[in-house]
PDB file of N, CA and C in Angstrom:
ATOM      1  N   UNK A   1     119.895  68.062  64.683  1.00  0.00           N
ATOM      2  CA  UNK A   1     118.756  68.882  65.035  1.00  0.00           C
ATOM      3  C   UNK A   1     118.588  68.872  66.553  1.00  0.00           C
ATOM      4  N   UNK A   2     118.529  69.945  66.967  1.00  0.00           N
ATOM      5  CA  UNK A   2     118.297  70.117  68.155  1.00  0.00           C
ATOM      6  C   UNK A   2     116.984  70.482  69.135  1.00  0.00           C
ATOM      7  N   UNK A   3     116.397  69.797  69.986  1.00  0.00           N
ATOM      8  CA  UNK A   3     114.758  70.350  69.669  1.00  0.00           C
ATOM      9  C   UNK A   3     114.897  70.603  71.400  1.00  0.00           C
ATOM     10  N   UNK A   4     113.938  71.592  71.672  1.00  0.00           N
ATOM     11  CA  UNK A   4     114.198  72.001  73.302  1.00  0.00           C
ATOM     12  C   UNK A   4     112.714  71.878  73.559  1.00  0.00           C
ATOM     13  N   UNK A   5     112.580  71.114  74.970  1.00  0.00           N
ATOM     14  CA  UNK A   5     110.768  71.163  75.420  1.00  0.00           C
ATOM     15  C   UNK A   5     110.611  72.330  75.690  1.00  0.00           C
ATOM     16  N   UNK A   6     109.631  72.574  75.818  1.00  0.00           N
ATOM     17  CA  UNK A   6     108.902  73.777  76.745  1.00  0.00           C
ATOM     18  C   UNK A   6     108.168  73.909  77.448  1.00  0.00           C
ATOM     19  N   UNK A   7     108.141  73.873  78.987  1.00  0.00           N
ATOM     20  CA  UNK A   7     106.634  73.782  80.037  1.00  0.00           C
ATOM     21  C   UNK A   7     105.640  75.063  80.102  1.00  0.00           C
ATOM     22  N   UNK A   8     104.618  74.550  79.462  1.00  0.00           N
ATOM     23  CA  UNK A   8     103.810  75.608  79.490  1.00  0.00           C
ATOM     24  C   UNK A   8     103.097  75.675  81.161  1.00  0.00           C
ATOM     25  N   UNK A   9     103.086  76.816  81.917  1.00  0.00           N
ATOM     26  CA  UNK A   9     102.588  76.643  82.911  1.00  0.00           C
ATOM     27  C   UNK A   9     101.044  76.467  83.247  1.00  0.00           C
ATOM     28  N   UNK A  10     100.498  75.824  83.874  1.00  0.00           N
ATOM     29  CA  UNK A  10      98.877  75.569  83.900  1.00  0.00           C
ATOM     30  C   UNK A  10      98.442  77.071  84.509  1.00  0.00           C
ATOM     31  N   UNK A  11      97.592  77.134  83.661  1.00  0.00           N
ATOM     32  CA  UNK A  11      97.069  78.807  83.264  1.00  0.00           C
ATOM     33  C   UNK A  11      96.353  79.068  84.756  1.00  0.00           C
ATOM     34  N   UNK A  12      95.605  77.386  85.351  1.00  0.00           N
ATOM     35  CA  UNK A  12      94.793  77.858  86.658  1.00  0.00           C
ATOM     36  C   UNK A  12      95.746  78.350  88.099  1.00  0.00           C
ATOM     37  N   UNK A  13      97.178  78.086  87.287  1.00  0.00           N
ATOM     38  CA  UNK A  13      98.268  78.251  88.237  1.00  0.00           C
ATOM     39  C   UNK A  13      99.017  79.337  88.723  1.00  0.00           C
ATOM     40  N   UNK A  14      98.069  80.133  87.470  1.00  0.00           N
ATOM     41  CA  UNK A  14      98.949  81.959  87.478  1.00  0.00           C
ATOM     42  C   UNK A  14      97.827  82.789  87.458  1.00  0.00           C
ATOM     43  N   UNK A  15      98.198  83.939  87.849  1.00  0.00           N
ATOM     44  CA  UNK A  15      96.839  85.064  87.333  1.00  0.00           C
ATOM     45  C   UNK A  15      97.420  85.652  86.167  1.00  0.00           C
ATOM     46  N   UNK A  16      96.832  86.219  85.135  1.00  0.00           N
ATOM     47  CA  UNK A  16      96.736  87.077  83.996  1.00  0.00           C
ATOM     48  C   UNK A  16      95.576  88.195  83.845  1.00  0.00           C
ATOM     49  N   UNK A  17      95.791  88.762  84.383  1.00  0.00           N
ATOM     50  CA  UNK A  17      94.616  90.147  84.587  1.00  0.00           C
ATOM     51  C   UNK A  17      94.797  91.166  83.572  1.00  0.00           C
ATOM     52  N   UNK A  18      93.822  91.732  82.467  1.00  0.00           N
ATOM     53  CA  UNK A  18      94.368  92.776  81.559  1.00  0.00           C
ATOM     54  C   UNK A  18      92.545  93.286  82.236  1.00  0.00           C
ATOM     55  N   UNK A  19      92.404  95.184  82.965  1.00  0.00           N
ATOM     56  CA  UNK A  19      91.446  95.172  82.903  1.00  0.00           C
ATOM     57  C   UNK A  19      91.484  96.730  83.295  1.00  0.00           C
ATOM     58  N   UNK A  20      90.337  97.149  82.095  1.00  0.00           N
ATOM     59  CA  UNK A  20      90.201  98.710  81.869  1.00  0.00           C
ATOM     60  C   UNK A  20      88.561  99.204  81.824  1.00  0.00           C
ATOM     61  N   UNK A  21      88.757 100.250  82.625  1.00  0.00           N
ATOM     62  CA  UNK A  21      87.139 100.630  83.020  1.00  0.00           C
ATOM     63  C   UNK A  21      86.643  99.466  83.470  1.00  0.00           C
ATOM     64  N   UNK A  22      86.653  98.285  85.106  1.00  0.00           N
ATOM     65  CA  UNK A  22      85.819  97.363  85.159  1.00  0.00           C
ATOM     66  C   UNK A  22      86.395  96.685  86.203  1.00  0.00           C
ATOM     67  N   UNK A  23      85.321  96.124  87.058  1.00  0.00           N
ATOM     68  CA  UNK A  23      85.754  95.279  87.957  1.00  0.00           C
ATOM     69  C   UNK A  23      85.668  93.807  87.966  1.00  0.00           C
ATOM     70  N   UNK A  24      86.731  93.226  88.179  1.00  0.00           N
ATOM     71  CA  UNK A  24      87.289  92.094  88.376  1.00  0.00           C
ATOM     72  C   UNK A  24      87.603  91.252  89.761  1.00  0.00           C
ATOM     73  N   UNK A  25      87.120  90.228  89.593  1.00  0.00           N
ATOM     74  CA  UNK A  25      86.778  89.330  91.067  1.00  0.00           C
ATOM     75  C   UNK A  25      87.133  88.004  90.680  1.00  0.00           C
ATOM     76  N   UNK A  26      88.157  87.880  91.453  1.00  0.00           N
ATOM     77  CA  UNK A  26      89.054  86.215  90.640  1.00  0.00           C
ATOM     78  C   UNK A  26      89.493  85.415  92.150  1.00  0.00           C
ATOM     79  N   UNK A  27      88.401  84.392  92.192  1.00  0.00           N
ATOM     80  CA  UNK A  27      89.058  83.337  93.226  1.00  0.00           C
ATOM     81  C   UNK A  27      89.959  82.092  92.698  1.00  0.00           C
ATOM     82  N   UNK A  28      91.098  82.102  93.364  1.00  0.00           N
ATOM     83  CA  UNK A  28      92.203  80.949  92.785  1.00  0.00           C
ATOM     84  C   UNK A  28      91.810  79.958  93.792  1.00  0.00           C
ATOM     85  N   UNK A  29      92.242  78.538  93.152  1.00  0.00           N
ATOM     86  CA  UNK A  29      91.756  77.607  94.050  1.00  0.00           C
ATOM     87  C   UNK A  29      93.682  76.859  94.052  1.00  0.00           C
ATOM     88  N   UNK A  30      94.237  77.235  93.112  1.00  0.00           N
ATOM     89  CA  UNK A  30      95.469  76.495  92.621  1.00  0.00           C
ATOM     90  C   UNK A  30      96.279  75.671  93.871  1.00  0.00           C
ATOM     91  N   UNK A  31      96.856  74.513  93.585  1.00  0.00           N
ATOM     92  CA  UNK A  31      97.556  74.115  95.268  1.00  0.00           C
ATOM     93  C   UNK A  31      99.025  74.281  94.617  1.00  0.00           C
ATOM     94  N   UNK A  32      99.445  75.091  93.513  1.00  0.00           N
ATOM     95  CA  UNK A  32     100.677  75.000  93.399  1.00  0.00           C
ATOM     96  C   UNK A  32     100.612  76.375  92.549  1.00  0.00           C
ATOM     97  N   UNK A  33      99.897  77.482  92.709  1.00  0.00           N
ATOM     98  CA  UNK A  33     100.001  79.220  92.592  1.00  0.00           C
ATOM     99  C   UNK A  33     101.411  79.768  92.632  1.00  0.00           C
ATOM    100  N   UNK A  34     101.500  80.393  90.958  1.00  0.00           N
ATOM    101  CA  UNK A  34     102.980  80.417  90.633  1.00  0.00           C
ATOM    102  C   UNK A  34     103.005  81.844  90.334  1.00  0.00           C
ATOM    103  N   UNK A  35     102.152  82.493  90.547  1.00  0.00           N
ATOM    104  CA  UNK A  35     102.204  84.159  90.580  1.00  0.00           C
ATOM    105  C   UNK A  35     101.051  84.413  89.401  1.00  0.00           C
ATOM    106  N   UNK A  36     101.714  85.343  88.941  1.00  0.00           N
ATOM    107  CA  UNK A  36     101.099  86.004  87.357  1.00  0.00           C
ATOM    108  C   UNK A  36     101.576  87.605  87.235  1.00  0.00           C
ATOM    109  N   UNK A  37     100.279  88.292  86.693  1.00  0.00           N
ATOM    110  CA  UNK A  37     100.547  90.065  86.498  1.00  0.00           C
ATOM    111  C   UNK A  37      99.223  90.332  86.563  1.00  0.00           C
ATOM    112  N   UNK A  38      98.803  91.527  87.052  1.00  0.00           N
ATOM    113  CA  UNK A  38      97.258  92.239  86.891  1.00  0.00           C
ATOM    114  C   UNK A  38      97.939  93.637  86.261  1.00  0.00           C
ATOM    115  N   UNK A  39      96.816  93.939  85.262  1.00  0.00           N
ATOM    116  CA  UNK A  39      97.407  95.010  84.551  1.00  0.00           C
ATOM    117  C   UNK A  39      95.978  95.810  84.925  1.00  0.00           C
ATOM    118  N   UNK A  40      95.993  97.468  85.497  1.00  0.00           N
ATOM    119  CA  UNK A  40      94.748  98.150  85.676  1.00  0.00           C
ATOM    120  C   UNK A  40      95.127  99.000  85.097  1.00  0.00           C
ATOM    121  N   UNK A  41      93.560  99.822  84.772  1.00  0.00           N
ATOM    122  CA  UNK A  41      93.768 101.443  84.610  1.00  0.00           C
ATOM    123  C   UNK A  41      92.035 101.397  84.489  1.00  0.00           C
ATOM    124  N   UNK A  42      92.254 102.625  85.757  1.00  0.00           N
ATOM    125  CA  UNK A  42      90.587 102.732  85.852  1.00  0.00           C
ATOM    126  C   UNK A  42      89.856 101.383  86.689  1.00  0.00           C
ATOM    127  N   UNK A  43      90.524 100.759  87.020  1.00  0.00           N
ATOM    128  CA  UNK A  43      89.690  99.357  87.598  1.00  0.00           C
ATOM    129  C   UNK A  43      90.186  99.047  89.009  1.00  0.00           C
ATOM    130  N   UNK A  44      89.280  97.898  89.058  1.00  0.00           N
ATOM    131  CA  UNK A  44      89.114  97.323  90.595  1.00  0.00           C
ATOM    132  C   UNK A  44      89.426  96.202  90.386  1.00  0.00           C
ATOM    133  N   UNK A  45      90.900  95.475  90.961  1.00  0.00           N
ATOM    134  CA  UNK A  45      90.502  93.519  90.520  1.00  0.00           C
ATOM    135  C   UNK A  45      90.862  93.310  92.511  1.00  0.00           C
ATOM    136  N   UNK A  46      89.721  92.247  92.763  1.00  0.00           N
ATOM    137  CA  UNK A  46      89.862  91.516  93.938  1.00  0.00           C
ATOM    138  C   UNK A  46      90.750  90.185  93.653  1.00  0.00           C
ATOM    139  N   UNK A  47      91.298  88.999  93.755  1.00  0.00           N
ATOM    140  CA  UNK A  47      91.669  88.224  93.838  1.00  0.00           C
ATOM    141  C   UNK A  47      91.937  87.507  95.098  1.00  0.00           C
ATOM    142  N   UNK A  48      90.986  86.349  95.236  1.00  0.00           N
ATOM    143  CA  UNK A  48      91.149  85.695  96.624  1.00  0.00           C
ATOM    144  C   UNK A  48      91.936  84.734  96.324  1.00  0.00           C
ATOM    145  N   UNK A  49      92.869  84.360  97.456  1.00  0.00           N
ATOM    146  CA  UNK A  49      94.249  83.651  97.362  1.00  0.00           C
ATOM    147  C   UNK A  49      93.848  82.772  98.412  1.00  0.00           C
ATOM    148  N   UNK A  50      92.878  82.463  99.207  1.00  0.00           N
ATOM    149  CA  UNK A  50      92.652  82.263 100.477  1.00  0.00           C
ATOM    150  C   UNK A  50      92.558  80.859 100.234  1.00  0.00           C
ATOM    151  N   UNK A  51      92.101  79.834  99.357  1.00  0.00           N
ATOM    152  CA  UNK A  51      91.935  78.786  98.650  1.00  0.00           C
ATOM    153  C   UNK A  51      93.107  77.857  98.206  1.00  0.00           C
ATOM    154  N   UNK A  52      94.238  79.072  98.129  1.00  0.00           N
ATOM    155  CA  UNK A  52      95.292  78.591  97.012  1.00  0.00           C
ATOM    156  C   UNK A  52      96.195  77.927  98.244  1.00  0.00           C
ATOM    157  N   UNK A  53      97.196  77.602  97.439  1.00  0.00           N
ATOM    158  CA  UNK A  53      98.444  77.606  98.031  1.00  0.00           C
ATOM    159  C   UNK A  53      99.393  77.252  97.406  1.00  0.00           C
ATOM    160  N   UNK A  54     101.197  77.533  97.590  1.00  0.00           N
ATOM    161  CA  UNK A  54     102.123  77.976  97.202  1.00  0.00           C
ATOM    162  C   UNK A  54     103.406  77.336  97.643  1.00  0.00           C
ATOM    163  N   UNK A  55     104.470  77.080  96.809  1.00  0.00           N
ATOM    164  CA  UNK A  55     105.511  76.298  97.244  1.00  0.00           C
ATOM    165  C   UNK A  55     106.697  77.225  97.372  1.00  0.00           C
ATOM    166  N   UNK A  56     107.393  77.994  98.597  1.00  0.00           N
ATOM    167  CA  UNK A  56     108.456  78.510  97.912  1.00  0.00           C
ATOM    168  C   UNK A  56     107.998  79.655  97.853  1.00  0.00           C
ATOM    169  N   UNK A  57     108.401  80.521  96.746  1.00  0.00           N
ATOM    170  CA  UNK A  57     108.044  81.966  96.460  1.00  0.00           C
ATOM    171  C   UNK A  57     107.344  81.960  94.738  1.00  0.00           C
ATOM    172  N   UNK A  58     106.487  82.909  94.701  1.00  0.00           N
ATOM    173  CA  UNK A  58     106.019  83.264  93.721  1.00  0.00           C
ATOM    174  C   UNK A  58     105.445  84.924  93.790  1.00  0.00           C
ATOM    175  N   UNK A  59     105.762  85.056  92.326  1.00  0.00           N
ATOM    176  CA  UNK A  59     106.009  87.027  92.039  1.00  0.00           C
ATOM    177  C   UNK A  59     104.660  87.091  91.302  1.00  0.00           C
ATOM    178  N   UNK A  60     104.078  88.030  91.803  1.00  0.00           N
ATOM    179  CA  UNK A  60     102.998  88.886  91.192  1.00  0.00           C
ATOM    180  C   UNK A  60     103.294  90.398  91.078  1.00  0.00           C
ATOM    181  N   UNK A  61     102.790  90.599  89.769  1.00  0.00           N
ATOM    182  CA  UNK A  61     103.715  91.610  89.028  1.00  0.00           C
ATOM    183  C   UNK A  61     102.397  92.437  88.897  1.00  0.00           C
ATOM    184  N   UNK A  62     102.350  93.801  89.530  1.00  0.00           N
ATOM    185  CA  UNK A  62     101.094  94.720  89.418  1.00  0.00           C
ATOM    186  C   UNK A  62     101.372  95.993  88.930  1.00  0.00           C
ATOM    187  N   UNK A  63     100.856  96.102  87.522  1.00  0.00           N
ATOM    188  CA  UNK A  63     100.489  97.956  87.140  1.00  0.00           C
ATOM    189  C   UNK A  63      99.339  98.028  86.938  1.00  0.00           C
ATOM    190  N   UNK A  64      99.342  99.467  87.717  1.00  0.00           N
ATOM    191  CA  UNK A  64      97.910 100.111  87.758  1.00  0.00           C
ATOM    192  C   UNK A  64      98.158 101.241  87.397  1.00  0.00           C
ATOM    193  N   UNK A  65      97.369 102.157  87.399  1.00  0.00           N
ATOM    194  CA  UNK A  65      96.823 103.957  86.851  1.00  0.00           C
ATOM    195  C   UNK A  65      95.329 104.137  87.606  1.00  0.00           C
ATOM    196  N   UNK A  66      95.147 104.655  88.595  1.00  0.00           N
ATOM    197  CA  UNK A  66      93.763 105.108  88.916  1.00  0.00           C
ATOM    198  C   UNK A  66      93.352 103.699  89.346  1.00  0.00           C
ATOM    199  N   UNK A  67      93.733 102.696  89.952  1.00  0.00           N
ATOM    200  CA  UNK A  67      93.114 101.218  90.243  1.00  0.00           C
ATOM    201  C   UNK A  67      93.170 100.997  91.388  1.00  0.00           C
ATOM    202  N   UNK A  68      92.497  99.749  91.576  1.00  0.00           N
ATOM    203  CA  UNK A  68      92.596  99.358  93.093  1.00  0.00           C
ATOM    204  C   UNK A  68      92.673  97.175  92.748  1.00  0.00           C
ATOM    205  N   UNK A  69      93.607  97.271  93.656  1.00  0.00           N
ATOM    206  CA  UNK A  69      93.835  95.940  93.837  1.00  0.00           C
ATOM    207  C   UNK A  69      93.841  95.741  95.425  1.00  0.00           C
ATOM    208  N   UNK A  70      92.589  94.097  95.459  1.00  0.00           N
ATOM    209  CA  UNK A  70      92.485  93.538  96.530  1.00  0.00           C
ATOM    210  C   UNK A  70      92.889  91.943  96.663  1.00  0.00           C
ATOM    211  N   UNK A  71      93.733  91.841  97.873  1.00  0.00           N
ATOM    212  CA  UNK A  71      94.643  90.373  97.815  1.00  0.00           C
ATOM    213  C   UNK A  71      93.959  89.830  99.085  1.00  0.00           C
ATOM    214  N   UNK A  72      93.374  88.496  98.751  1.00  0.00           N
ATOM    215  CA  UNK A  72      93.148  87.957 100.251  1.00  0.00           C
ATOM    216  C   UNK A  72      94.421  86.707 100.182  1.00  0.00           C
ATOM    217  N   UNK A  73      94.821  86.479 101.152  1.00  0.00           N
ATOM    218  CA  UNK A  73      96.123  85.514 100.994  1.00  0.00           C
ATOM    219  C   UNK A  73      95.884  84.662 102.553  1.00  0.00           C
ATOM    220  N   UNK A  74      96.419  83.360 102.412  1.00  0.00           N
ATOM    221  CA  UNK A  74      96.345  82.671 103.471  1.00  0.00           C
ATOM    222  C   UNK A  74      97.250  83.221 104.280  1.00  0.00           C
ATOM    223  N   UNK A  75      96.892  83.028 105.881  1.00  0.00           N
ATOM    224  CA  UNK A  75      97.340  83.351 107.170  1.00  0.00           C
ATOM    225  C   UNK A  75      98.607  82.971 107.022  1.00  0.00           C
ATOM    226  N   UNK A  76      99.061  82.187 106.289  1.00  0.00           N
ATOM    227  CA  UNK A  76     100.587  81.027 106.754  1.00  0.00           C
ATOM    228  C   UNK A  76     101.878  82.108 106.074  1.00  0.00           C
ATOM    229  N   UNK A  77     101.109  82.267 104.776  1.00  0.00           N
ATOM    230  CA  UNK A  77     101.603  83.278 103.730  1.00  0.00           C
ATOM    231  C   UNK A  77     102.666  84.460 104.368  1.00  0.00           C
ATOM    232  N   UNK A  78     103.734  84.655 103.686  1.00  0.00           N
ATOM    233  CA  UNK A  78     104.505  86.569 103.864  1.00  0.00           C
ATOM    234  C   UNK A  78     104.284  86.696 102.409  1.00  0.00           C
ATOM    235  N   UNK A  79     104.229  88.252 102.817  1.00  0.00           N
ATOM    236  CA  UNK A  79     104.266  89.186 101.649  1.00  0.00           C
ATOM    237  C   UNK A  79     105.425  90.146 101.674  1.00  0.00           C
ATOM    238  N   UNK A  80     105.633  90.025 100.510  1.00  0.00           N
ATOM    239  CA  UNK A  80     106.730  91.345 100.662  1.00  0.00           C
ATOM    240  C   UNK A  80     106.408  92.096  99.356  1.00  0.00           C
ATOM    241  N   UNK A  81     107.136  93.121  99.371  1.00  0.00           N
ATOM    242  CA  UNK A  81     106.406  94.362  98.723  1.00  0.00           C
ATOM    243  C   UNK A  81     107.527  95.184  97.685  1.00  0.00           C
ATOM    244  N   UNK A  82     107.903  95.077  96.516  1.00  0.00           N
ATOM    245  CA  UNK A  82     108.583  96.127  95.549  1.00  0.00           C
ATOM    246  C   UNK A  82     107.935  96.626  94.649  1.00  0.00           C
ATOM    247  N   UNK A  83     106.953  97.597  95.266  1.00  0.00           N
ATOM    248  CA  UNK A  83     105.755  98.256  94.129  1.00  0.00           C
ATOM    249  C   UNK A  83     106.766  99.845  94.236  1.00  0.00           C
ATOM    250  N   UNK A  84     107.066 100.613  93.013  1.00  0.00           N
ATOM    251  CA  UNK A  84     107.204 101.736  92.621  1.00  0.00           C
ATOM    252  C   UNK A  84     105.707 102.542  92.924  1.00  0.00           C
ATOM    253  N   UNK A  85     105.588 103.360  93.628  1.00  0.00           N
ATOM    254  CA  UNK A  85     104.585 104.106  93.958  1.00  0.00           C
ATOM    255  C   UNK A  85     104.809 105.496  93.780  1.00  0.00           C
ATOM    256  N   UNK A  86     103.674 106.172  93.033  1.00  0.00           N
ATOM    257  CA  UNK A  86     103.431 107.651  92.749  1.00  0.00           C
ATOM    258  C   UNK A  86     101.553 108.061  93.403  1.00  0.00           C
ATOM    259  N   UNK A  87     101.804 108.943  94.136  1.00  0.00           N
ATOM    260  CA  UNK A  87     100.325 108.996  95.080  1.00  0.00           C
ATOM    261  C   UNK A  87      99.313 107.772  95.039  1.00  0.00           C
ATOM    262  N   UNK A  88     100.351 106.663  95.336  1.00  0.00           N
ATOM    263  CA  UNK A  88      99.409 105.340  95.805  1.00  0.00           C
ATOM    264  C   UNK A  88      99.629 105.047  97.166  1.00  0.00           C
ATOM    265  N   UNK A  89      98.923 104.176  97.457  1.00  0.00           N
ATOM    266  CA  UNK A  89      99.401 103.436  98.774  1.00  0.00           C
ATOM    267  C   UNK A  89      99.001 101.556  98.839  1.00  0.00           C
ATOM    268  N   UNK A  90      99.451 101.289  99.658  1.00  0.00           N
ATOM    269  CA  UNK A  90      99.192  99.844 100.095  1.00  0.00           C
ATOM    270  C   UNK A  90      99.252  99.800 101.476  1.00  0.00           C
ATOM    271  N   UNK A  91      97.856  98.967 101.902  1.00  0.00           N
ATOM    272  CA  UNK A  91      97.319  98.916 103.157  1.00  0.00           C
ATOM    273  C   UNK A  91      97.536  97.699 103.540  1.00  0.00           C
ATOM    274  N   UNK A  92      98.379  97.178 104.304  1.00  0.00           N
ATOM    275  CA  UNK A  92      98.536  95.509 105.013  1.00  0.00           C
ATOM    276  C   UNK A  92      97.329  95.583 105.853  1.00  0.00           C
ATOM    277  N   UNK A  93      96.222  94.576 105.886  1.00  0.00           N
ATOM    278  CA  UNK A  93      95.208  94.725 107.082  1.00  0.00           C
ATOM    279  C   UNK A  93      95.416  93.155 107.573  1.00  0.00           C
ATOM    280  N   UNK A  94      96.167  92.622 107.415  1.00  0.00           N
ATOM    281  CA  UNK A  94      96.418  90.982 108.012  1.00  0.00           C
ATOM    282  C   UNK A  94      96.936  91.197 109.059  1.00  0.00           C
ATOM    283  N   UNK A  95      96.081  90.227 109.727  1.00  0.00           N
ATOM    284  CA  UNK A  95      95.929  90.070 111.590  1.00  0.00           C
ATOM    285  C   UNK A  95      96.929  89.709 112.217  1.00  0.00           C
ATOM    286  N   UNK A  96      97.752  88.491 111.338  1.00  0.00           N
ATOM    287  CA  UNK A  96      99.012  88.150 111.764  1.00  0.00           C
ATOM    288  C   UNK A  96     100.082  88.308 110.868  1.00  0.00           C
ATOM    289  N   UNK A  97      99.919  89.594 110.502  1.00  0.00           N
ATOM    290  CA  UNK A  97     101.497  89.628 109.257  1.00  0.00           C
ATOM    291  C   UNK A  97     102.524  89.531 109.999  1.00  0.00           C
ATOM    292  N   UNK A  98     102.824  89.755 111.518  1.00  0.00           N
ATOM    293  CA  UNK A  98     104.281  89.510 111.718  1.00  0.00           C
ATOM    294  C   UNK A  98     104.462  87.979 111.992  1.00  0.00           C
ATOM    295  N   UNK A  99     104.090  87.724 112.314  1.00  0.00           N
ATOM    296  CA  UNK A  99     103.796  86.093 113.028  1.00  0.00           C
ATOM    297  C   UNK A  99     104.324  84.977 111.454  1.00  0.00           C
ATOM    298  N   UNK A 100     103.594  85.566 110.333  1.00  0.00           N
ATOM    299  CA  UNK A 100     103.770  84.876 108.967  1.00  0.00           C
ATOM    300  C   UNK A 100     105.198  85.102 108.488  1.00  0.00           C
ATOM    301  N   UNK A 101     106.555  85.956 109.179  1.00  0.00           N
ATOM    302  CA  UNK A 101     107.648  86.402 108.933  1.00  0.00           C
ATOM    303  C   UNK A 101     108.385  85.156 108.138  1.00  0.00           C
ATOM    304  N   UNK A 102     107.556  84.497 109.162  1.00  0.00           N
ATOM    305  CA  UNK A 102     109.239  83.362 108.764  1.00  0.00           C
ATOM    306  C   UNK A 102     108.371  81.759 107.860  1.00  0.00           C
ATOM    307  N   UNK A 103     107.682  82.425 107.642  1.00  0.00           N
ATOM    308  CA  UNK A 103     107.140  81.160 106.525  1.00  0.00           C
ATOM    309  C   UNK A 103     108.151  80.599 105.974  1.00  0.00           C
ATOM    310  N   UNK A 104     108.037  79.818 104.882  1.00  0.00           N
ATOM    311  CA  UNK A 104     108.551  79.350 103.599  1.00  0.00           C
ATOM    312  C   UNK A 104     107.755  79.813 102.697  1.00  0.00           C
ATOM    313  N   UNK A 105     106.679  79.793 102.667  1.00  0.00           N
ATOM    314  CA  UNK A 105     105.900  80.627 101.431  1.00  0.00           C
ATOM    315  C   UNK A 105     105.435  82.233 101.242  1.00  0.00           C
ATOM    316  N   UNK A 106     106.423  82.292 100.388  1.00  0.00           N
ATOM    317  CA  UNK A 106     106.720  83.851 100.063  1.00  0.00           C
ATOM    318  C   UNK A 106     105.628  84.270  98.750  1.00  0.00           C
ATOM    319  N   UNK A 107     104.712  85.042  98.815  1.00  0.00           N
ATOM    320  CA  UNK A 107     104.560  85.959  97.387  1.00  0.00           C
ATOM    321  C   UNK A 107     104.802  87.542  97.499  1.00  0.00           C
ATOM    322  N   UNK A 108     105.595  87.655  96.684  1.00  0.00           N
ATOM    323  CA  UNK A 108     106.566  89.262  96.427  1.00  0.00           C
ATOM    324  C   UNK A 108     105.396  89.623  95.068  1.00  0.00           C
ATOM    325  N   UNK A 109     105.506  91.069  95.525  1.00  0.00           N
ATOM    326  CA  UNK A 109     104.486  92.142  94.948  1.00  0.00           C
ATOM    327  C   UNK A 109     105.462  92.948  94.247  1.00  0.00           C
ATOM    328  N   UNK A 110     105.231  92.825  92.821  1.00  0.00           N
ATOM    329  CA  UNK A 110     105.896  94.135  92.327  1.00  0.00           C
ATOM    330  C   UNK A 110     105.280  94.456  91.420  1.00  0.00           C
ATOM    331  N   UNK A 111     105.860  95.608  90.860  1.00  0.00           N
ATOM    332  CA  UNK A 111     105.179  96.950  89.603  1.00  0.00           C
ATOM    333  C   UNK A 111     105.028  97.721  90.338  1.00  0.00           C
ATOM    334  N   UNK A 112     104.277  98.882  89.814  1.00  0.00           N
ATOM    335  CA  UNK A 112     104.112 100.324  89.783  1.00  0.00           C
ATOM    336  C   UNK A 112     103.061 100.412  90.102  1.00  0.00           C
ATOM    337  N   UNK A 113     102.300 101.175  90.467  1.00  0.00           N
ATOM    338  CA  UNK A 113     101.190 101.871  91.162  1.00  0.00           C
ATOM    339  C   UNK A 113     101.167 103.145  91.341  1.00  0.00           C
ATOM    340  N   UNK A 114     100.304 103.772  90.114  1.00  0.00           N
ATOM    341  CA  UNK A 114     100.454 105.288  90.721  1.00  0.00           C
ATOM    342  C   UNK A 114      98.244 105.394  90.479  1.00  0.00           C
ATOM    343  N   UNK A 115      98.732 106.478  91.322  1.00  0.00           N
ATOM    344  CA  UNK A 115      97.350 107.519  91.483  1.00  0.00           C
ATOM    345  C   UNK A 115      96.506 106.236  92.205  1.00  0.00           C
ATOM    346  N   UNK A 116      96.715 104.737  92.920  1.00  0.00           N
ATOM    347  CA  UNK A 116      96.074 103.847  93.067  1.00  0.00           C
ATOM    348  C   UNK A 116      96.580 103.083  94.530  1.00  0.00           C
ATOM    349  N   UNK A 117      95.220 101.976  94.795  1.00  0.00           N
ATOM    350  CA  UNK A 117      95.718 101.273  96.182  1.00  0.00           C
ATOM    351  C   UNK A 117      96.052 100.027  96.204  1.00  0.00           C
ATOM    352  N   UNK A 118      96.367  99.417  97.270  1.00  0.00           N
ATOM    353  CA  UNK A 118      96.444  97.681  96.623  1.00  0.00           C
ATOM    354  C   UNK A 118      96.636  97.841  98.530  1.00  0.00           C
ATOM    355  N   UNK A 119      95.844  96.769  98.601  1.00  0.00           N
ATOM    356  CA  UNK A 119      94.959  96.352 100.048  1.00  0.00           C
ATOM    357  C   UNK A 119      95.688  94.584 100.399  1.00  0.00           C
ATOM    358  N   UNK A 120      95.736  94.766 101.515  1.00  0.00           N
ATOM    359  CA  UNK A 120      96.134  92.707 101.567  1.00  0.00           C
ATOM    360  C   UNK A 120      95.560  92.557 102.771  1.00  0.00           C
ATOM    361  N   UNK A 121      94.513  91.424 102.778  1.00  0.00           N
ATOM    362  CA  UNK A 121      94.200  90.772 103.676  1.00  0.00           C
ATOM    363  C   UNK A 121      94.208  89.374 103.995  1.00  0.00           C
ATOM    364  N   UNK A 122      93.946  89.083 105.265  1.00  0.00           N
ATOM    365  CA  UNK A 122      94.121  87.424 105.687  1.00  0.00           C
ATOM    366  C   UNK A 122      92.881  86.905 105.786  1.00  0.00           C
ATOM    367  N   UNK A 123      92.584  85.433 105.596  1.00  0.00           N
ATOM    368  CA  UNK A 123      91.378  84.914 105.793  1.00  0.00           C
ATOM    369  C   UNK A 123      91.241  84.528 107.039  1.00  0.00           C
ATOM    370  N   UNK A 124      91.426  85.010 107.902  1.00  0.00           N
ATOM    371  CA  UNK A 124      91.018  85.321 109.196  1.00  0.00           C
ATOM    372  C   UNK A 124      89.637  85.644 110.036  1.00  0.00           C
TER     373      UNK A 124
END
């Protein structure tokens, strides 16, 4: 018999966003933030990251329809960006995004985004 563990990841460690018609406001405090997914349509989710922090890289996975997503992320932080976009946009407003180039701590943005925005700021 062969039996395999399984690590369940600590739930305060990821985001899981499912959210329709409604706004959503999620501060992470996590010191080891391993990504997650926000799923919109019709909605607004904020998520402050400004608290957290991150080892390495971690993927946050975003679909929206008609939504808006807001990221506050620590100063130290890069972002990088593989969102499929149809009349969306994404607004970098961080003070020092070039300066954060060469971090070690990466969170990569992906999914789709149409008809919607997704905003990133620094706690600055």
């Amino acid at each position: 018999m062969n039996l395999q563990s399984t690590i369940i990841p600590n739930s305060e460690d990821q985001i899981n966003i499912n959210s329709v018609f409604s706004n959503i406001d999620k501060p992470m405090i996590s010191k080891e933030f391993k990504g997650g997914k926000i799923n919109n349509m019709f909605a607004t989710t904020q998520v402050d990251l400004s608290n957290a922090d991150l080892t390495g890289m971690a993927v946050l996975n975003i679909s929206q329809l008609f939504g808006e997503v807001t990221l506050t992320v620590p100063a130290d932080w890069h972002v990088e960006t593989d969102i499929s976009q149809l009349f969306a946009t994404i607004d970098d407003y961080r003070e020092n995004k070039y300066r954060a180039r060469n971090s070690e701590k990466v969170l990569v943005l992906k999914g789709t985004s149409v008809f919607a925005n997704i905003e990133i700021h620094n706690n600055i």
